[in-house]
N, C-alpha and C. Protein backbone atom coordinates (compact mmCIF):
# COMPACT_ATOMS: atom_id res chain seq x y z
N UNK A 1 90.56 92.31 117.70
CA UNK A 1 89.24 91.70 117.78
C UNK A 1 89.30 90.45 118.65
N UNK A 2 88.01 90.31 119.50
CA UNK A 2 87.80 89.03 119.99
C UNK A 2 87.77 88.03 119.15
N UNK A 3 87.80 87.00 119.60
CA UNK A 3 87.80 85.38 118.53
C UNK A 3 86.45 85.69 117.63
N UNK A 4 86.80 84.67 116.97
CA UNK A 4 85.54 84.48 115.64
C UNK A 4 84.90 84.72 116.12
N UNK A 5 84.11 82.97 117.18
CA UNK A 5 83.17 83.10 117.55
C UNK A 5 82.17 84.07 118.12
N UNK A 6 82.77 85.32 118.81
CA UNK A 6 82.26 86.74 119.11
C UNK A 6 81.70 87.72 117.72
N UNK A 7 82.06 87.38 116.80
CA UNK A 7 81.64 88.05 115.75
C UNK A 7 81.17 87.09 115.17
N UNK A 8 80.73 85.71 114.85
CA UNK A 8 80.05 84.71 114.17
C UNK A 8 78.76 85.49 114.81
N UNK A 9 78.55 85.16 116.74
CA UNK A 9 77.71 85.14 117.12
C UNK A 9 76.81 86.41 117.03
N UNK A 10 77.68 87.68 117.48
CA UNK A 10 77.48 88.97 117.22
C UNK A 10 76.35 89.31 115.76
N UNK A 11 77.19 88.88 115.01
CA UNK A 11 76.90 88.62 113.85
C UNK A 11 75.39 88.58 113.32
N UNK A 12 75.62 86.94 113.84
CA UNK A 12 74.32 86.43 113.78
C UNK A 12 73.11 87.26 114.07
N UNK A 13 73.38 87.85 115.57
CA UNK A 13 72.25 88.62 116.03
C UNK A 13 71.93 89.62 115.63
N UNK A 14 72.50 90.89 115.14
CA UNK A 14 72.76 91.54 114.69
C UNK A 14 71.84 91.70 113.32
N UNK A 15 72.23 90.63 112.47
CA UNK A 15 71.95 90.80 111.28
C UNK A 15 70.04 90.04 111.17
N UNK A 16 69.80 89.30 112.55
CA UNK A 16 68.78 88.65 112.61
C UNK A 16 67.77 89.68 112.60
N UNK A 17 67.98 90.98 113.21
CA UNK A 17 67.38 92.47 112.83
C UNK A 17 66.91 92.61 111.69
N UNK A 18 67.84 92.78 111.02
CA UNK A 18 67.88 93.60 110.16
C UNK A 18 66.59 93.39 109.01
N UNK A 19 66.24 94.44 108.17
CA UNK A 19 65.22 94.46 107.70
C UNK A 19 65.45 93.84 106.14
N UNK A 20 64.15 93.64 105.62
CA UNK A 20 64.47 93.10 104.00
C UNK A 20 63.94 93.81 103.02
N UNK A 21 64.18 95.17 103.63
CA UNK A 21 63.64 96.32 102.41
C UNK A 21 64.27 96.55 101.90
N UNK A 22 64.48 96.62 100.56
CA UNK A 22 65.32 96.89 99.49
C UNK A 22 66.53 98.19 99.32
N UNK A 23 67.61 98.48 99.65
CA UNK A 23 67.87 99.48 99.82
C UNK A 23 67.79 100.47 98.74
N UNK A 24 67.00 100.34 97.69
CA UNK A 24 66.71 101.50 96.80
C UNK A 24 65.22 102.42 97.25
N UNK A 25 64.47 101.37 97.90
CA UNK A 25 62.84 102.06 98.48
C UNK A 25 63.34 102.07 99.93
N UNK A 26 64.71 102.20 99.95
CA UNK A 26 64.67 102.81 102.21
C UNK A 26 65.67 103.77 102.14
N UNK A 27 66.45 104.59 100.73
CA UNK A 27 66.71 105.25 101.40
C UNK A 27 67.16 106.61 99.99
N UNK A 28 66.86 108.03 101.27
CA UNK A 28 66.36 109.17 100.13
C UNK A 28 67.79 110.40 100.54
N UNK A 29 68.62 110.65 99.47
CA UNK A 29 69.55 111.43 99.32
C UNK A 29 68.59 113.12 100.10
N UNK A 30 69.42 113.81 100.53
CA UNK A 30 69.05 114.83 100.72
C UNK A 30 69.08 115.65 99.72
N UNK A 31 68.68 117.01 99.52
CA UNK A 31 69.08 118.24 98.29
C UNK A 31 70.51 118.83 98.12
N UNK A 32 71.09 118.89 99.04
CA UNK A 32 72.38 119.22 99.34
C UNK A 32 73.58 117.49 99.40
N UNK A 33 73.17 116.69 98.93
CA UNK A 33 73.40 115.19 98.98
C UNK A 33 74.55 115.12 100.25
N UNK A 34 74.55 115.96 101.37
CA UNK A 34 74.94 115.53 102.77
C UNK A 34 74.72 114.74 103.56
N UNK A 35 73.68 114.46 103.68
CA UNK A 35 72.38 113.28 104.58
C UNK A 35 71.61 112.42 103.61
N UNK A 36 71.45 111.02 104.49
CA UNK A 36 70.57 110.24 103.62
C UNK A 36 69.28 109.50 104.61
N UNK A 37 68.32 109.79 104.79
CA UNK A 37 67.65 109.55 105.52
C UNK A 37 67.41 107.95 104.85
N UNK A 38 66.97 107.32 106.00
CA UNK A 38 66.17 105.84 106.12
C UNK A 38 65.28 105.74 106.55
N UNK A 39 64.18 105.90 105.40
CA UNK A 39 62.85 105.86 105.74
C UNK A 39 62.01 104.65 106.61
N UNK A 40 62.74 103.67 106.32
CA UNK A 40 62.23 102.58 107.29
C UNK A 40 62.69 102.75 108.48
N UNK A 41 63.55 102.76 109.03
CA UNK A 41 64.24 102.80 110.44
C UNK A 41 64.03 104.83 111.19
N UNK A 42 63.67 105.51 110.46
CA UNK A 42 63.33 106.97 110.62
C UNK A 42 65.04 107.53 111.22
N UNK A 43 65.70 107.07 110.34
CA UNK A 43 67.33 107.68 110.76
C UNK A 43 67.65 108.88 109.50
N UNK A 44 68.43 109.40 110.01
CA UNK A 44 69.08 110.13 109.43
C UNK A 44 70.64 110.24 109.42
N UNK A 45 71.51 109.93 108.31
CA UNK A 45 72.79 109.11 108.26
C UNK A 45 73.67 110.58 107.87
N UNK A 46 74.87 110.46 108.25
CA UNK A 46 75.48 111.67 107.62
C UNK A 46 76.08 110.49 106.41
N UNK A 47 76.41 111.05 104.97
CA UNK A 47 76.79 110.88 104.20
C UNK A 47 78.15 109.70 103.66
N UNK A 48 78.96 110.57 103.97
CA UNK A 48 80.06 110.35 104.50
C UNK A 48 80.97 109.98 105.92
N UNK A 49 81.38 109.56 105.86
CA UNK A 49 82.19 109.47 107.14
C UNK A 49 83.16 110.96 107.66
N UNK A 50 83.20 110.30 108.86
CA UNK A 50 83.93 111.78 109.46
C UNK A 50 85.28 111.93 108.93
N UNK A 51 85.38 113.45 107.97
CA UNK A 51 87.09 113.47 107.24
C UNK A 51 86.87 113.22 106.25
N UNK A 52 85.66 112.69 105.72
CA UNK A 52 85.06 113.30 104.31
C UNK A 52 84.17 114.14 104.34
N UNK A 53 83.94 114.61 102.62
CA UNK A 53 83.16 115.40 102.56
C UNK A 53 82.27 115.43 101.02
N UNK A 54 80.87 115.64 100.83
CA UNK A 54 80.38 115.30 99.78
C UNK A 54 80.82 116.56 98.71
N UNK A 55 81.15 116.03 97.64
CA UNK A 55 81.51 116.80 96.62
C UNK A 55 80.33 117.13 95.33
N UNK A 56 79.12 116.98 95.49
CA UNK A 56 78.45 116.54 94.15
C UNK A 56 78.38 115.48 93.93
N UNK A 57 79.03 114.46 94.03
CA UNK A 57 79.26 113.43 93.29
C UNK A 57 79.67 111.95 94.22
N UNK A 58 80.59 112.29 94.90
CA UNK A 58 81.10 111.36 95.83
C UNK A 58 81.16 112.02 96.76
N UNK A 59 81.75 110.41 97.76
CA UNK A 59 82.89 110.97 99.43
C UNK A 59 84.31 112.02 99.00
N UNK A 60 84.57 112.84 99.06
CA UNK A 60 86.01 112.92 98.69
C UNK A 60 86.92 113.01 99.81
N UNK A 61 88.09 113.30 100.23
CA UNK A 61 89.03 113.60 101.10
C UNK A 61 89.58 111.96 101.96
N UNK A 62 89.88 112.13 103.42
CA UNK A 62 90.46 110.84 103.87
C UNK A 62 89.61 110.53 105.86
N UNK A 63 89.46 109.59 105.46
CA UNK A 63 88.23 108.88 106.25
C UNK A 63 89.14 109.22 108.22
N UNK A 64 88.92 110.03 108.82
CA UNK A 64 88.91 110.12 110.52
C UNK A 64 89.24 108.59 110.95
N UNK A 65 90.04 108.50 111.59
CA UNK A 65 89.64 107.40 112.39
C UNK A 65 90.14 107.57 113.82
N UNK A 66 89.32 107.07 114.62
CA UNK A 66 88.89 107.81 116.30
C UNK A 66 89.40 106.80 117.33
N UNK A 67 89.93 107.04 118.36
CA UNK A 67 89.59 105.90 119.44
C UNK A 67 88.49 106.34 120.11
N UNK A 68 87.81 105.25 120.96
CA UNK A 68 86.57 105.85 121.19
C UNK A 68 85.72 106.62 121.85
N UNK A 69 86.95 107.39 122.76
CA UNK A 69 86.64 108.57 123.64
C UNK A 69 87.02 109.38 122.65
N UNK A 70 87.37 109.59 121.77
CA UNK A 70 87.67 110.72 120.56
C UNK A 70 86.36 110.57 119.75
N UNK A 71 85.89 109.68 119.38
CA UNK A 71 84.69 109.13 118.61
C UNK A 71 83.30 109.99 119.46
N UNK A 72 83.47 109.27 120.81
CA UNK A 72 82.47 110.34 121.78
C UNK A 72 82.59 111.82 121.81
N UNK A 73 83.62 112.77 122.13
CA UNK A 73 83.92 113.81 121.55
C UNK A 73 83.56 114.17 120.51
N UNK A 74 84.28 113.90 119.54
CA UNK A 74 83.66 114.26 117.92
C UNK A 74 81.82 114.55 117.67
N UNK A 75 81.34 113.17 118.15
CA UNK A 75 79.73 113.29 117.81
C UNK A 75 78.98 114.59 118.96
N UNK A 76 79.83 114.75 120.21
CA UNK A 76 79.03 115.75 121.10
C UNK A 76 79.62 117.07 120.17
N UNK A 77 80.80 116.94 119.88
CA UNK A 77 81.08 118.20 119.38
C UNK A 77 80.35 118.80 118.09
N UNK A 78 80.09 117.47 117.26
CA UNK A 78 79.36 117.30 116.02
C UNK A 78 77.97 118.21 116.50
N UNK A 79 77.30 117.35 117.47
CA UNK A 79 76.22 117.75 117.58
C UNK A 79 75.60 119.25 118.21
N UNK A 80 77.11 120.09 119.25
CA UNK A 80 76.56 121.32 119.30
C UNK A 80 76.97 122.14 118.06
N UNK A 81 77.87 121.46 117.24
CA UNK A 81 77.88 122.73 116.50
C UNK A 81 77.16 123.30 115.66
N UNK A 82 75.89 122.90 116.14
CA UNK A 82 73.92 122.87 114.77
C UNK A 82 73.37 122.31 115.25
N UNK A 83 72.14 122.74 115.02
CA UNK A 83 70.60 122.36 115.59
C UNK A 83 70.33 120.93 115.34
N UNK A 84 71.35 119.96 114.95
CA UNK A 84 71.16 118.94 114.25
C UNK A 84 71.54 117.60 115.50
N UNK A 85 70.76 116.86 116.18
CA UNK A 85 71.64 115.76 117.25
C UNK A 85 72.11 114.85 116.54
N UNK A 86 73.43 115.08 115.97
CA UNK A 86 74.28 113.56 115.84
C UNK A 86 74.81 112.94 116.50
N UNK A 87 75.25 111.82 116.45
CA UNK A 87 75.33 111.04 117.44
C UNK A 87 76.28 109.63 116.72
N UNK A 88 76.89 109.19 117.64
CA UNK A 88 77.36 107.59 117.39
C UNK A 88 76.12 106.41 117.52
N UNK A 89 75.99 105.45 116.13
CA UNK A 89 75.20 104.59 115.75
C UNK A 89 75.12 103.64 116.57
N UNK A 90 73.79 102.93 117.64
CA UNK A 90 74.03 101.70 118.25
C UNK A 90 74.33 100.59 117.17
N UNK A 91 74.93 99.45 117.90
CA UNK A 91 75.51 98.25 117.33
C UNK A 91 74.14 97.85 115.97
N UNK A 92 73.01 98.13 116.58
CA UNK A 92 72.09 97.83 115.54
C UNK A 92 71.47 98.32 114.51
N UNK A 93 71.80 99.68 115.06
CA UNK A 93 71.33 100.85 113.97
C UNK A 93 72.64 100.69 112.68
N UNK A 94 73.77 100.40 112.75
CA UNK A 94 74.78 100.39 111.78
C UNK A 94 75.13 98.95 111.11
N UNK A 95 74.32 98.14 112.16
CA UNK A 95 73.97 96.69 111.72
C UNK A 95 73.13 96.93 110.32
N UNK A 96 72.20 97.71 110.90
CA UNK A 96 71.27 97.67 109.44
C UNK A 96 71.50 98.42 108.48
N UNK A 97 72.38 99.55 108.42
CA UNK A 97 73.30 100.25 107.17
C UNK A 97 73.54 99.17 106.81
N UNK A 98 74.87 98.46 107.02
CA UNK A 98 75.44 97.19 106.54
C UNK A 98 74.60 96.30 105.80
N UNK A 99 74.53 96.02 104.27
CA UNK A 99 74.18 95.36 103.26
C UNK A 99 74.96 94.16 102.78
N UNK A 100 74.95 92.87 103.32
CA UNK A 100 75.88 92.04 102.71
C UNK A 100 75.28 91.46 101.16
N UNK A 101 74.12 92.05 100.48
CA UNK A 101 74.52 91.61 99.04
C UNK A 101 75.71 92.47 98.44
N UNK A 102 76.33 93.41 99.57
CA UNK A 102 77.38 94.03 98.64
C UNK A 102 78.46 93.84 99.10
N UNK A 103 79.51 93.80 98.38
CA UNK A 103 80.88 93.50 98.98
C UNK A 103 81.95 94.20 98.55
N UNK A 104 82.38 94.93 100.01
CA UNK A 104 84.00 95.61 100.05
C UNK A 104 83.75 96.78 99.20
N UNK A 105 82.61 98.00 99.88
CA UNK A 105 81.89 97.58 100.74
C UNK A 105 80.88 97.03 101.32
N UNK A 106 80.15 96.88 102.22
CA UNK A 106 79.08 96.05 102.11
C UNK A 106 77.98 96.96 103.06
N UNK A 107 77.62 98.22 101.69
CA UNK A 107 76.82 99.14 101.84
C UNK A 107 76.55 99.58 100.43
N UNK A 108 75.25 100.42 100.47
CA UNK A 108 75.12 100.89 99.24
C UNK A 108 75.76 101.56 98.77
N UNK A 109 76.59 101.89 97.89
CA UNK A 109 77.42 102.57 97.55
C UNK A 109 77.07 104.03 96.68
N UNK A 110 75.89 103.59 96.37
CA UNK A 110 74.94 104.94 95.51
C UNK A 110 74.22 106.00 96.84
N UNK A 111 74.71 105.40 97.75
CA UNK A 111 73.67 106.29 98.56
C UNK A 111 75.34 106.51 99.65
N UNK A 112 75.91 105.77 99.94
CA UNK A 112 77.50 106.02 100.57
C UNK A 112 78.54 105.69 99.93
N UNK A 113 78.79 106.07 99.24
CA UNK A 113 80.15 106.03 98.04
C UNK A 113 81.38 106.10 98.93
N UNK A 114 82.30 105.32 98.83
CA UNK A 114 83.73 105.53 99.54
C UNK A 114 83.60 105.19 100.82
N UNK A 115 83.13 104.40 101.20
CA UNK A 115 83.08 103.85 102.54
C UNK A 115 84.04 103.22 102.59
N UNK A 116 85.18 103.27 103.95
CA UNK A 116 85.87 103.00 103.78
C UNK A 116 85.93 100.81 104.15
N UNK A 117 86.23 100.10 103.51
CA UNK A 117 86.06 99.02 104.06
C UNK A 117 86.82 98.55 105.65
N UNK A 118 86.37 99.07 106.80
CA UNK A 118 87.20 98.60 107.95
C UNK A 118 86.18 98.63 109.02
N UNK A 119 86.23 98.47 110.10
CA UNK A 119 85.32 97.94 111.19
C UNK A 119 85.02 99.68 110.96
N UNK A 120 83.43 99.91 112.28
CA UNK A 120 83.49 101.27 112.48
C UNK A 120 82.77 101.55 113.47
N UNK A 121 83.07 102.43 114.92
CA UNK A 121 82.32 102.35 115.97
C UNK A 121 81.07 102.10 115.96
N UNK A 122 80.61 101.66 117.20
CA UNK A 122 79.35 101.96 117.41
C UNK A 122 79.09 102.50 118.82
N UNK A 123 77.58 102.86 119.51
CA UNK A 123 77.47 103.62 120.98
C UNK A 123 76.95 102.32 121.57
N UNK A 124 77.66 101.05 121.26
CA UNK A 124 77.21 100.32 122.31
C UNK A 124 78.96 99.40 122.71
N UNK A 125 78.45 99.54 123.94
CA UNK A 125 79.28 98.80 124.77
C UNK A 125 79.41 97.35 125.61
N UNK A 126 80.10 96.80 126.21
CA UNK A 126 79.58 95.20 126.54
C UNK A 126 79.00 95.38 128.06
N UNK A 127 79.46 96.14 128.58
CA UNK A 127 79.68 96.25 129.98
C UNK A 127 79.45 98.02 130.74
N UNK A 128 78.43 98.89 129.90
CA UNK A 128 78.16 100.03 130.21
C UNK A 128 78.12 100.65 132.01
N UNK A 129 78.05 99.89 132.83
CA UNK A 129 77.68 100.18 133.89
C UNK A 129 79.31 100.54 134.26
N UNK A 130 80.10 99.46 133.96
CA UNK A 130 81.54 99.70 134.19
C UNK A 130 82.74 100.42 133.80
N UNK A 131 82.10 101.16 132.84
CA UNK A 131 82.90 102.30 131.92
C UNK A 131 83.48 103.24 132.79
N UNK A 132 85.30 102.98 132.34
CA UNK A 132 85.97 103.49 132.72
C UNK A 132 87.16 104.55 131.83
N UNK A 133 86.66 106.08 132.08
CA UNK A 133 87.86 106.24 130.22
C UNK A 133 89.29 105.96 130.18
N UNK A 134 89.53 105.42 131.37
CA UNK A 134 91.08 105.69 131.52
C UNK A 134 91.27 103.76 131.32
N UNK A 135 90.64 102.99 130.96
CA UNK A 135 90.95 101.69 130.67
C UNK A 135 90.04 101.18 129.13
N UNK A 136 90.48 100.30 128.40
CA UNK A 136 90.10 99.96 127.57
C UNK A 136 88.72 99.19 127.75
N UNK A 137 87.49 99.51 127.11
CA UNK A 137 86.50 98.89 127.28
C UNK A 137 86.06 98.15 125.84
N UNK A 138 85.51 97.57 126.39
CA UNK A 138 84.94 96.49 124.76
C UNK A 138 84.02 96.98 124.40
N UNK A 139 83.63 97.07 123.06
CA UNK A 139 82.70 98.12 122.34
C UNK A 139 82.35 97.55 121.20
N UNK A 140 80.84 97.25 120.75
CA UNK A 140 80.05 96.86 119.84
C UNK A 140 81.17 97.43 118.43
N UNK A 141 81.51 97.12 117.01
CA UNK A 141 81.99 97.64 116.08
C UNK A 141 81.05 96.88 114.70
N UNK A 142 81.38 97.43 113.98
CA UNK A 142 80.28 97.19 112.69
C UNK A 142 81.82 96.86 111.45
N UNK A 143 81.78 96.17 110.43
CA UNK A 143 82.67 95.46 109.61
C UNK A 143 82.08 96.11 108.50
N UNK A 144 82.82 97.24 107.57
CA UNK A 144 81.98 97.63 106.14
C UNK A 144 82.81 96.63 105.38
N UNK A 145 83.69 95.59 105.63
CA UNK A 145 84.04 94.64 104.52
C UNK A 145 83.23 93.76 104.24
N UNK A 146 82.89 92.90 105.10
CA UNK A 146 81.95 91.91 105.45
C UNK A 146 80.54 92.22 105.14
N UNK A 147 80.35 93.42 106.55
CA UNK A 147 78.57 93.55 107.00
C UNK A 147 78.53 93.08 108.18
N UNK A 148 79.37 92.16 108.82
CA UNK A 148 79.39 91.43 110.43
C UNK A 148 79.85 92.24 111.23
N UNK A 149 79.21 92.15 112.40
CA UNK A 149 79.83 92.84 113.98
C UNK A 149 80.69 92.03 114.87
N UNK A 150 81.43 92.79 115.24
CA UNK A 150 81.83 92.35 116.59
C UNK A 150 82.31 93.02 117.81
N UNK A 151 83.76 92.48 118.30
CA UNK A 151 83.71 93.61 119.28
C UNK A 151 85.31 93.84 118.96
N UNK A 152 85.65 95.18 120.03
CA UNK A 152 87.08 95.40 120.01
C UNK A 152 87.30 96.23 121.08
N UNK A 153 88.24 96.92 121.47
CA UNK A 153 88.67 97.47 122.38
C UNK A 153 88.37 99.05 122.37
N UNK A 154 88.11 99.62 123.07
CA UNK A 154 88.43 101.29 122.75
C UNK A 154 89.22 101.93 122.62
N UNK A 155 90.39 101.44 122.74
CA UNK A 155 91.74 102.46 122.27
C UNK A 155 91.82 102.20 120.90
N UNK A 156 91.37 101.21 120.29
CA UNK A 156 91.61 100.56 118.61
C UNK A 156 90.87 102.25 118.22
N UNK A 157 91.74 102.71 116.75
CA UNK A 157 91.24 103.75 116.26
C UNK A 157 90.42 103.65 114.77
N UNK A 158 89.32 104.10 114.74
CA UNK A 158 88.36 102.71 113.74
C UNK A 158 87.53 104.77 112.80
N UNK A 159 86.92 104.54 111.83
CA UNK A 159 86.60 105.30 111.06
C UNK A 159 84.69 105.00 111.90
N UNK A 160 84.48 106.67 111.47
CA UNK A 160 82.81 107.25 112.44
C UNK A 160 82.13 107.42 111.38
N UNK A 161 80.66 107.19 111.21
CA UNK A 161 79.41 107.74 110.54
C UNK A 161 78.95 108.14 111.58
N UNK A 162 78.09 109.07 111.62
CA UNK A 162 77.14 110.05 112.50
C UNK A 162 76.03 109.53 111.92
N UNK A 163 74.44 109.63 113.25
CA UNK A 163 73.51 109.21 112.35
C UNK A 163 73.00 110.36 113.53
N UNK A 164 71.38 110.49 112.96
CA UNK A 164 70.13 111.01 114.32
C UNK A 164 69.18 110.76 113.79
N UNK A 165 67.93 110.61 114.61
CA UNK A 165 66.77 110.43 114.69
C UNK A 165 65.76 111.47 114.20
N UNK A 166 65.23 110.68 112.96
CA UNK A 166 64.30 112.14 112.36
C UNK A 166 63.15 112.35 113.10
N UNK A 167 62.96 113.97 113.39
CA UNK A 167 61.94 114.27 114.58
C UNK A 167 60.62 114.49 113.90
């Protein structure tokens, strides 16, 4: 990770978003409890993280973790394999998953159980125009310990949620 100050500031902005709807009235389990839509933000979250899987009850199994051309892969691959576009979360869309009245993790846990507490990609980058895959680029990341963002490198190998846009 960059210095504090990159994630103080990050942070800051980030969370200056974010909404103050309660996360019990923003967000609705699916029937198959795979997906959890967010009715305020009109997202649709996969459950679990990538390398889990919902059991009834919880996350079960052991949480993926990607570098971030593997992370890109995964979600295109995610997304042809079903009518469904998933996708990697911008820095702000996973900003606002992130709940800091909760801690470690600092998400709902009734609606994402087993999250794992560690940074976790996001589809934003510092410097998009300059993206190169064969060099490390700096890349927006989201903190489920905390709830704070910052940044890190793309070779760092960090745990994925999939989200898409309900049509």
């Amino acid at each position: 990770m960059h210095g504090k100050l990159w994630t103080i500031l990050v942070g800051l902005v980030v969370l200056a978003g974010c909404a103050s709807v309660p996360p019990a009235d923003r967000f609705v389990a699916s029937a198959d409890g795979q997906e959890v839509t967010d009715i305020h933000y009109k997202l649709v979250w996969r459950r679990c993280v990538e390398g889990m899987v919902w059991d009834g009850k919880t996350c079960s199994g052991s949480a993926l973790e990607f570098a971030y051309p593997d992370a890109l892969s995964r979600a295109r691959a995610e997304a042809g394999a079903g009518a469904k576009a998933w996708r990697i979360p911008t820095v702000q869309q996973l900003g606002h998953l992130a709940d800091r009245r909760f801690s470690k993790p600092a998400i709902d846990s009734s609606m994402f159980p087993a999250t794992p507490t560690k940074w976790f990609w996001t589809d934003s980058d510092l410097h998009p125009a300059d993206y190169d895959p064969f060099q490390p680029q700096d890349i927006w990341v989201v903190d489920f310990a905390s709830g704070r963002s910052g940044m890190t490198k793309s070779d760092d190998r960090l745990p994925l949620r999939l989200v898409r846009v309900i049509k």
